[in-house]
Every structure is written in structure tokens, then in C-alpha cells.
C-alpha atoms as a PDB file:
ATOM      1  CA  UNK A   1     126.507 103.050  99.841  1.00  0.00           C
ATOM      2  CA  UNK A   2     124.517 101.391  97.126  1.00  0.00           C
ATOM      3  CA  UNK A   3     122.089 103.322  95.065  1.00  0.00           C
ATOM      4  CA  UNK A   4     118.980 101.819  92.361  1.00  0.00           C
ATOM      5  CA  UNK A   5     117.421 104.232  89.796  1.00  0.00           C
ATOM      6  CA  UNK A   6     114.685 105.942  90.724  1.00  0.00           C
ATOM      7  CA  UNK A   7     112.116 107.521  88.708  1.00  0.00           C
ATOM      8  CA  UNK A   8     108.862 109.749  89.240  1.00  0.00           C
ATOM      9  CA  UNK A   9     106.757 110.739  86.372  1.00  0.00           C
ATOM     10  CA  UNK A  10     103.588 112.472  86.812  1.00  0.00           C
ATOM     11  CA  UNK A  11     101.182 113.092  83.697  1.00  0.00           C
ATOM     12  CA  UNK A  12     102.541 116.037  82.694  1.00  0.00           C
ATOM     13  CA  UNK A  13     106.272 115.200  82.961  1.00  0.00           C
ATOM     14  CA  UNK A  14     109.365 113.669  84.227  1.00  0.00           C
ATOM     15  CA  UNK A  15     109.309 114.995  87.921  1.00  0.00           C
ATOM     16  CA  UNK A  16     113.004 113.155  88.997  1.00  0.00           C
ATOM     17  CA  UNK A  17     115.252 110.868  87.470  1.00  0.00           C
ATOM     18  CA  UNK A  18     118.523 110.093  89.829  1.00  0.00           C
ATOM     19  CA  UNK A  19     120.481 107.114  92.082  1.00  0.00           C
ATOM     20  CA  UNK A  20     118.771 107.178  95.708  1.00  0.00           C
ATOM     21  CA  UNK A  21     120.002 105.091  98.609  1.00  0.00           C
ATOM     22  CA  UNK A  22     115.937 104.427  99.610  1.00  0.00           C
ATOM     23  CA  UNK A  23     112.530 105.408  98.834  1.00  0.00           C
ATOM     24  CA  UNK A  24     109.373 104.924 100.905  1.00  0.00           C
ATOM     25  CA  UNK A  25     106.433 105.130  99.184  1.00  0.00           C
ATOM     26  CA  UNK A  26     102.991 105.045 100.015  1.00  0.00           C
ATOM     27  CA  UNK A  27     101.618 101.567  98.940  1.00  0.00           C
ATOM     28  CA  UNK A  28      97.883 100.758  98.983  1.00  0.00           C
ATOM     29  CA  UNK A  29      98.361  98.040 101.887  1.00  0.00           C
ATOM     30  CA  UNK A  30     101.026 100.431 103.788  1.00  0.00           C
ATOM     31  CA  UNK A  31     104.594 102.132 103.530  1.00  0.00           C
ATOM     32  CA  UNK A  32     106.593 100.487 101.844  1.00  0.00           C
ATOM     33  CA  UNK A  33     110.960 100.806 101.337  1.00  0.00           C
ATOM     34  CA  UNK A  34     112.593 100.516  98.605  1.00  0.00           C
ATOM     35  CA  UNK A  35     116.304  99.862  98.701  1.00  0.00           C
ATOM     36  CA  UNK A  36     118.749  98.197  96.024  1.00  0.00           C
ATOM     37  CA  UNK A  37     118.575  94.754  95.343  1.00  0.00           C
ATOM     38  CA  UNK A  38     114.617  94.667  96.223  1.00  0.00           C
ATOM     39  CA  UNK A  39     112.128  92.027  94.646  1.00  0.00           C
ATOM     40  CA  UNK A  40     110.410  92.672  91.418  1.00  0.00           C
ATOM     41  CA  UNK A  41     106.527  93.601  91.551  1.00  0.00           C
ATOM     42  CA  UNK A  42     103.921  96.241  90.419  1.00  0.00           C
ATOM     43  CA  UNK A  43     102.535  98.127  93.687  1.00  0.00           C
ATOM     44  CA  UNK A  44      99.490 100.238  93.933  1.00  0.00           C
ATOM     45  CA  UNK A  45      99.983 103.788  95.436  1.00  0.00           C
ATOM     46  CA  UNK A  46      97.487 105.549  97.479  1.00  0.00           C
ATOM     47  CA  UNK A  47      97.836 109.071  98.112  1.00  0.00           C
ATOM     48  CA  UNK A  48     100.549 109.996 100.145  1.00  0.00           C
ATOM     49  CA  UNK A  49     104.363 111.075 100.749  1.00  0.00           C
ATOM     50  CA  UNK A  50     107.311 109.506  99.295  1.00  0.00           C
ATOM     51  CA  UNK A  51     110.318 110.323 100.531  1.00  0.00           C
ATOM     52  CA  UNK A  52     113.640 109.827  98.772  1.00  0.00           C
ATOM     53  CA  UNK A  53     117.092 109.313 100.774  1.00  0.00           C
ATOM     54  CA  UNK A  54     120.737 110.170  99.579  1.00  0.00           C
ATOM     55  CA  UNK A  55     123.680 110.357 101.048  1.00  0.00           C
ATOM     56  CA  UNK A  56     121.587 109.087 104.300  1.00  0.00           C
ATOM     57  CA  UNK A  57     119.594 112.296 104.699  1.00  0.00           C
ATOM     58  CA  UNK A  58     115.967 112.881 103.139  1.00  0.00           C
ATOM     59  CA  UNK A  59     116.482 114.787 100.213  1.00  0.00           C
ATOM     60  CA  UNK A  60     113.051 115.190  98.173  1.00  0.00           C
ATOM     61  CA  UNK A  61     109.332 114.646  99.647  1.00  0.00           C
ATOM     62  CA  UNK A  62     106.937 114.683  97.119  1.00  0.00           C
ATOM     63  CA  UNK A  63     103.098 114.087  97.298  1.00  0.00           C
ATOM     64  CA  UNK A  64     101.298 111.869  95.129  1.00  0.00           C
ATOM     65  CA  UNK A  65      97.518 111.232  94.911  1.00  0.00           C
ATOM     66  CA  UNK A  66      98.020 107.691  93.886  1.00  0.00           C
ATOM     67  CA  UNK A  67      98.913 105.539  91.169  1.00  0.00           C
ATOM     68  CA  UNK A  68     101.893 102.632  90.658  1.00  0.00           C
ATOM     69  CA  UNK A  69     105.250 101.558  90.983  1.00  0.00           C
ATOM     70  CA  UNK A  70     107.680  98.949  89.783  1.00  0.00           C
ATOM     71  CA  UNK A  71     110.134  97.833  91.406  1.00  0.00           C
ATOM     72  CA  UNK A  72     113.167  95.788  90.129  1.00  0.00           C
ATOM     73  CA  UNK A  73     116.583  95.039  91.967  1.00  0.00           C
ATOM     74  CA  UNK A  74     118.351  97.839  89.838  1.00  0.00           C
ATOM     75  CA  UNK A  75     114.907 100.243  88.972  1.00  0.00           C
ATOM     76  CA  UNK A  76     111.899 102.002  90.583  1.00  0.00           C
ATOM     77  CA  UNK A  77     109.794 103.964  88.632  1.00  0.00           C
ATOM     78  CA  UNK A  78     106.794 105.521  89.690  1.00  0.00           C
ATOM     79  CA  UNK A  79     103.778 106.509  87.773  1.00  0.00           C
ATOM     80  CA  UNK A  80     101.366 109.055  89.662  1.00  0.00           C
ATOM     81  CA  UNK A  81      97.958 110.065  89.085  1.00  0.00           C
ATOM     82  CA  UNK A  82      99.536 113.536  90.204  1.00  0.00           C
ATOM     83  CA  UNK A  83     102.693 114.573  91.888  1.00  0.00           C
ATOM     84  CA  UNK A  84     103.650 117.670  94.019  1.00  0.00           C
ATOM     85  CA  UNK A  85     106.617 118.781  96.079  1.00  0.00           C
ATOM     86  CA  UNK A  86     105.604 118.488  99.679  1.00  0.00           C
ATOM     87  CA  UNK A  87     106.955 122.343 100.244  1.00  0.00           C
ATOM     88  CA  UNK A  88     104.728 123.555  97.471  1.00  0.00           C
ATOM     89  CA  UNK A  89     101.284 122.059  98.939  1.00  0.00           C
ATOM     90  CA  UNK A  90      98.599 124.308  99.945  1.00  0.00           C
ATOM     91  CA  UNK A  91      95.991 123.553 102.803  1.00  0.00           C
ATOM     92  CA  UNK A  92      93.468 125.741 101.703  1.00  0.00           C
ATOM     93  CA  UNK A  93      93.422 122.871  98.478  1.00  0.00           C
ATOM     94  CA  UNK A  94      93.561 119.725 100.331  1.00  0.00           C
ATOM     95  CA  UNK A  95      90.521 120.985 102.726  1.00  0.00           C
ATOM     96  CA  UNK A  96      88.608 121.899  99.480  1.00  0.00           C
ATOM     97  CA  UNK A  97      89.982 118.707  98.147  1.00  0.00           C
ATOM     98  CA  UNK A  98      88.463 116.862 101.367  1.00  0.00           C
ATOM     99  CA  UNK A  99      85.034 118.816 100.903  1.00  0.00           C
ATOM    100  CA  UNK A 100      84.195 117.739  97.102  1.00  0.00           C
ATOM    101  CA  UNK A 101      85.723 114.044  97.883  1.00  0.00           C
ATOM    102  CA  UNK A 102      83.471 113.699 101.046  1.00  0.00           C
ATOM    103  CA  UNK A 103      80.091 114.958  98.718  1.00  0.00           C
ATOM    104  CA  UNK A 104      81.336 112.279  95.860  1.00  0.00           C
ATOM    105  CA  UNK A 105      81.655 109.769  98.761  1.00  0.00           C
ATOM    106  CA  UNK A 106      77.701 110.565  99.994  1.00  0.00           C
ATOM    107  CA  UNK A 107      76.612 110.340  96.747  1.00  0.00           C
ATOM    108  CA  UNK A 108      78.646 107.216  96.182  1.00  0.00           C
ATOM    109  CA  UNK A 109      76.562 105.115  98.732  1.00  0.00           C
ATOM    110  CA  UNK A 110      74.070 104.287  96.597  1.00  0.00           C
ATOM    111  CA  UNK A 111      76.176 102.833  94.227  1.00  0.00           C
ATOM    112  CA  UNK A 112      78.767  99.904  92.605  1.00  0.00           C
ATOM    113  CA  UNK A 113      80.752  98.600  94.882  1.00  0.00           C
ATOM    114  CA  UNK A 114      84.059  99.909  92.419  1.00  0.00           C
ATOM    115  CA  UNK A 115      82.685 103.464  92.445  1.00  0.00           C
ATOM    116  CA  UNK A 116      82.150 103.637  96.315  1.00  0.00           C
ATOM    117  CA  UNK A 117      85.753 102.081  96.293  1.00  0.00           C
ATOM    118  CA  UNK A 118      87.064 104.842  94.095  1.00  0.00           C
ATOM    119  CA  UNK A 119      85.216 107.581  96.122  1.00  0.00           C
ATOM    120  CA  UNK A 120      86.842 105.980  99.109  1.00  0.00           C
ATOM    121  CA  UNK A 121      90.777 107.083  97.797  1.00  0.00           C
ATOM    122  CA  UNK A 122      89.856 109.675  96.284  1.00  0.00           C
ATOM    123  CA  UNK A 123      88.990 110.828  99.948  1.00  0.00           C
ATOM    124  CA  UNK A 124      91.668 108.788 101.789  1.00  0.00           C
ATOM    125  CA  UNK A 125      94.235 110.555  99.027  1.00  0.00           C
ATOM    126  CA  UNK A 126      92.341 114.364 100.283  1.00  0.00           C
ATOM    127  CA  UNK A 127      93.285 113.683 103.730  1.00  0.00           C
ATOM    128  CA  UNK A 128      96.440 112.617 103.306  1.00  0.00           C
ATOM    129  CA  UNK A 129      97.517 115.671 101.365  1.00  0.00           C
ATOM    130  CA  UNK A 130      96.306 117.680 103.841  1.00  0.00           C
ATOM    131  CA  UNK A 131      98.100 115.877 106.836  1.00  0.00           C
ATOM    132  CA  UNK A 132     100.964 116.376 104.099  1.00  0.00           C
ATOM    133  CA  UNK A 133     100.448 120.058 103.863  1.00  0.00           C
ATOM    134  CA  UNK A 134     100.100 121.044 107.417  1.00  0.00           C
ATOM    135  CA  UNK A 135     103.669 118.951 108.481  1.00  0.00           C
ATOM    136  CA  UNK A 136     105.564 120.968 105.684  1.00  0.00           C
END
């Protein structure tokens, strides 16, 4: 089967570096799959789970909290805002996580429209760490 590189790198480091088959990842407007051959662009990531495919089984599920991607017929490299292994997420953390990002969100409604926007993911990215967290 035909593979593309795929990279992950999170602030602190290089997180994976390898040929995959596919990669979903969680785009701002929606899943999205990534498989060889697939049309240039720059996505936005919200927070979620991408999952990576080889040998036509999942092999890695990793959570990010957003960031980007690009995508070329031969390349996909992520950059996330933070990235975890799926397996290592706590739910004690995203439901703290959910707490503070709901208080920022109150406080929020008073102001720009970019920083009630930002409050917005930073809560939509809380949730979906948790709903992460409790399927692992």
C-alpha cells in the first residue's frame, strides 16, 4: 500500500516521524483524512484525536489541543499547541481543564470578539480531551 511522511511535533519535541498509510486529524471545520497523493494546504487543528493507520490497523492515537497541519502529496506535518498519547490522558485533567476554560469563557463575554473566540477552543479543545480520556 502507499505510504506519505508523516510528522508530529509538539513544542517540546519531535513526537513521530514515520510512512503511514492515513491520518485523520481533527481540522477546525471537521475530520479530516489524509492519504498519499492529497492536495496541498495549511489546516487549522482544534483539539482532538488523530489517529495514524499502518499496515491497515490504527497504530498511534495521539491528542492534540490544537494547532496546524500541512499537507502535501508526499508530506504531512503537524504542528500542535500540545500533544499527548491518547493512553497516557488523565480525566481528572481534562475535567479541571473544562472547569478553568468554562470560568475564562464567562469572563470572556464581555469582551473582543477574537478573545471570546479563543475562550471558545480553548473550551471546545477541554471537552474533547476529556471525551478522549474516558474512550481510552
Amino acid at each position: 500500500m502507499a505510504t506519505f511522511q508523516f510528522e508530529l511535533v509538539s513544542p517540546e519535541k519531535l513526537l513521530l516521524s514515520r510512512d503511514v498509510e492515513m491520518a485523520v486529524l481533527p481540522a477546525a471545520e471537521g475530520e479530516m483524512g489524509v492519504l498519499p497523493g492529497h492536495s496541498p494546504m495549511i489546516v487549522a487543528l482544534g483539539g482532538g484525536v488523530i489517529t495514524v493507520r499502518e499496515g491497515g490497523q490504527v497504530t498511534e492515537r495521539l491528542f492534540v489541543g490544537g494547532g496546524f497541519a500541512e499537507v502535501t502529496p508526499e508530506r504531512c506535518t503537524v504542528l500542535a499547541d500540545e500533544a499527548t498519547p491518547v493512553a497516557q490522558l488523565s480525566r481528572a485533567t481534562a475535567e479541571s481543564r473544562i472547569r478553568e476554560a468554562e470560568e475564562a469563557f464567562a469572563t470572556a463575554a464581555g469582551e473582543t470578539p477574537e478573545k471570546r473566540d479563543a475562550a471558545m477552543a480553548r473550551l471546545l479543545s477541554a471537552r474533547a480531551m476529556l471525551q478522549a480520556a474516558q474512550a481510552a
